[in-house]
C-alpha atoms as a PDB file:
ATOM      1  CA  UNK A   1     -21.212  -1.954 -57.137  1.00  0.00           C
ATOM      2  CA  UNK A   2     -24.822  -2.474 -57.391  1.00  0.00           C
ATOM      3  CA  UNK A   3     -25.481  -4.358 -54.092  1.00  0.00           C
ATOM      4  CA  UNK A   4     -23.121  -1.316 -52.484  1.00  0.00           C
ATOM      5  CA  UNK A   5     -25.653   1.177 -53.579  1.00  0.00           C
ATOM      6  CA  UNK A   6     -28.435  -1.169 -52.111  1.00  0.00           C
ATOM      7  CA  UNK A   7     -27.326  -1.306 -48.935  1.00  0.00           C
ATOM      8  CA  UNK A   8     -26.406   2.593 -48.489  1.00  0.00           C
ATOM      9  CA  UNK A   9     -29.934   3.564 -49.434  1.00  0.00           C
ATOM     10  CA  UNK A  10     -32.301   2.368 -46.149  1.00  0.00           C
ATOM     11  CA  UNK A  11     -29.101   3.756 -43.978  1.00  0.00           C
ATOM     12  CA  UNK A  12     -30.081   7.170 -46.018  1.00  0.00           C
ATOM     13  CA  UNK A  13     -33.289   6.736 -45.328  1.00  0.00           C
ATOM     14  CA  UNK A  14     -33.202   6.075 -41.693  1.00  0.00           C
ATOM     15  CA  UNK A  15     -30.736   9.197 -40.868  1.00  0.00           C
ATOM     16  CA  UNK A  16     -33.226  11.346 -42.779  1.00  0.00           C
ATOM     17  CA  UNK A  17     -36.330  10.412 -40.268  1.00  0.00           C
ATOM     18  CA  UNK A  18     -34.261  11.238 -37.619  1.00  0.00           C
ATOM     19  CA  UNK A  19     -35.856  14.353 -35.784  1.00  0.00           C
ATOM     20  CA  UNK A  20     -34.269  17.203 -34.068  1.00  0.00           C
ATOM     21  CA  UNK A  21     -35.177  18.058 -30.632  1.00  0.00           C
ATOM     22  CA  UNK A  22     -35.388  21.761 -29.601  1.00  0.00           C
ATOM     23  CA  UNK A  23     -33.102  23.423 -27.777  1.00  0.00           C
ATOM     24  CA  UNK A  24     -33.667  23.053 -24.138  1.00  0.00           C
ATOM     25  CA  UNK A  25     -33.044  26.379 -21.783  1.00  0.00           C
ATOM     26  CA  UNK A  26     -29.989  26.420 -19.604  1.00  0.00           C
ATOM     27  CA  UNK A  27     -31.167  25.881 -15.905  1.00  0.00           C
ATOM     28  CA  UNK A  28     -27.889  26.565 -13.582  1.00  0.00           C
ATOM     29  CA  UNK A  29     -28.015  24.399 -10.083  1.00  0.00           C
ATOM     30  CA  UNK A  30     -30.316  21.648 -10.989  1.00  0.00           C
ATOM     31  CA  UNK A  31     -34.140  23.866 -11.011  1.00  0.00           C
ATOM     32  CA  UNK A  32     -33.478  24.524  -8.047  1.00  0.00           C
ATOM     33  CA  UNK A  33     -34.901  27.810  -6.097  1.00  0.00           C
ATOM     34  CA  UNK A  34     -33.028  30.152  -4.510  1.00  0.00           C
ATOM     35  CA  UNK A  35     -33.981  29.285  -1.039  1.00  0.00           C
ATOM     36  CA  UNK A  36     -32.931  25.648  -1.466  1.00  0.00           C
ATOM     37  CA  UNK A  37     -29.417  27.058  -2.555  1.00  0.00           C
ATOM     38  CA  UNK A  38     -29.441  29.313   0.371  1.00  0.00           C
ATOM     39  CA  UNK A  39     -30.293  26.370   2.791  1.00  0.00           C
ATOM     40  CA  UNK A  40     -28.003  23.988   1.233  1.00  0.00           C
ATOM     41  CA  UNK A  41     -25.324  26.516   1.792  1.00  0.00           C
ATOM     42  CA  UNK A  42     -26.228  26.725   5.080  1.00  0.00           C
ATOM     43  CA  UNK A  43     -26.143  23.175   6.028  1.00  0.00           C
ATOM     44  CA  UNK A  44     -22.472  22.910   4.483  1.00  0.00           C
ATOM     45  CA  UNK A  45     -21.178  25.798   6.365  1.00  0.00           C
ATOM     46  CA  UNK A  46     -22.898  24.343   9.564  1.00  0.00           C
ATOM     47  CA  UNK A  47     -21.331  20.882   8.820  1.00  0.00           C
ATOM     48  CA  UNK A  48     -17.854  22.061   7.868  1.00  0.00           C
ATOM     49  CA  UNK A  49     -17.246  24.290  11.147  1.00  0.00           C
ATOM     50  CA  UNK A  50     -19.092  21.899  13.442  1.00  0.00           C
ATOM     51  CA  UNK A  51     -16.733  19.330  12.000  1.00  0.00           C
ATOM     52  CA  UNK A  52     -13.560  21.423  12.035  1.00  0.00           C
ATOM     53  CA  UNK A  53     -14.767  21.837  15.893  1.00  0.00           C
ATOM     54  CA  UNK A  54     -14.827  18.631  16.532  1.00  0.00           C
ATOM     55  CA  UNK A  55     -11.270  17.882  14.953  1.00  0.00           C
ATOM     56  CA  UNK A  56      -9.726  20.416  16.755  1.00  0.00           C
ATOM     57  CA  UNK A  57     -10.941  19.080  19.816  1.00  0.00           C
ATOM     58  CA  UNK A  58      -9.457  15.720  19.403  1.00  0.00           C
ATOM     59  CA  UNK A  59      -6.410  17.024  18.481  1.00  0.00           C
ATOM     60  CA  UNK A  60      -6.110  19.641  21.730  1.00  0.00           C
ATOM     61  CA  UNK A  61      -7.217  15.732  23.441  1.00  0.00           C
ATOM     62  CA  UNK A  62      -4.269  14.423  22.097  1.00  0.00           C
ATOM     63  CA  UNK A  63      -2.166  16.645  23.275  1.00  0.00           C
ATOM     64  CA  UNK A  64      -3.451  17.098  26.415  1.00  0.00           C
ATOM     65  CA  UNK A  65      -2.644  13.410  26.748  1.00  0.00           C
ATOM     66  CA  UNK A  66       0.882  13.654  25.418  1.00  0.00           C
ATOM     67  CA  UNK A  67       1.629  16.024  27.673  1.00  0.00           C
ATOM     68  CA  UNK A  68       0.561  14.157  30.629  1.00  0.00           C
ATOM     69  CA  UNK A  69       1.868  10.597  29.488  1.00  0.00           C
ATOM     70  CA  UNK A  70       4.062   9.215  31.730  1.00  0.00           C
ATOM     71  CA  UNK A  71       7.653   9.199  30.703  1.00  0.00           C
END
């Protein structure tokens, strides 16, 4: 019982110099500004309809070629 009490005491001892940190502020989208959000928004909607663009063009190619395949 003794060498139980022992070892529980630097385990006390240790949790009690543990520090708290303060509370940090919440920052919503990284720190980023507003115009780097705005621009980043732009770029996506530039990529996604330049890409959807794209795929519909190789699909109207495909079926441009289907429809002239010979049979």
């Amino acid at each position: 019982m003794l060498d139980e009490q022992t070892n529980d005491q630097p385990h006390k001892q240790a949790h009690e110099q543990v520090t708290e940190l303060p509370p940090r502020e919440a920052s919503f989208g990284g720190g980023m500004s507003e115009r780097h959000k705005e621009r980043g928004a732009s770029w996506r909607v530039f990529i996604y309809i330049a890409g959807s663009h794209l795929l519909l063009a190789f699909m109207a190619l495909l079926f441009y070629l289907g429809s002239h395949a010979g049979k």
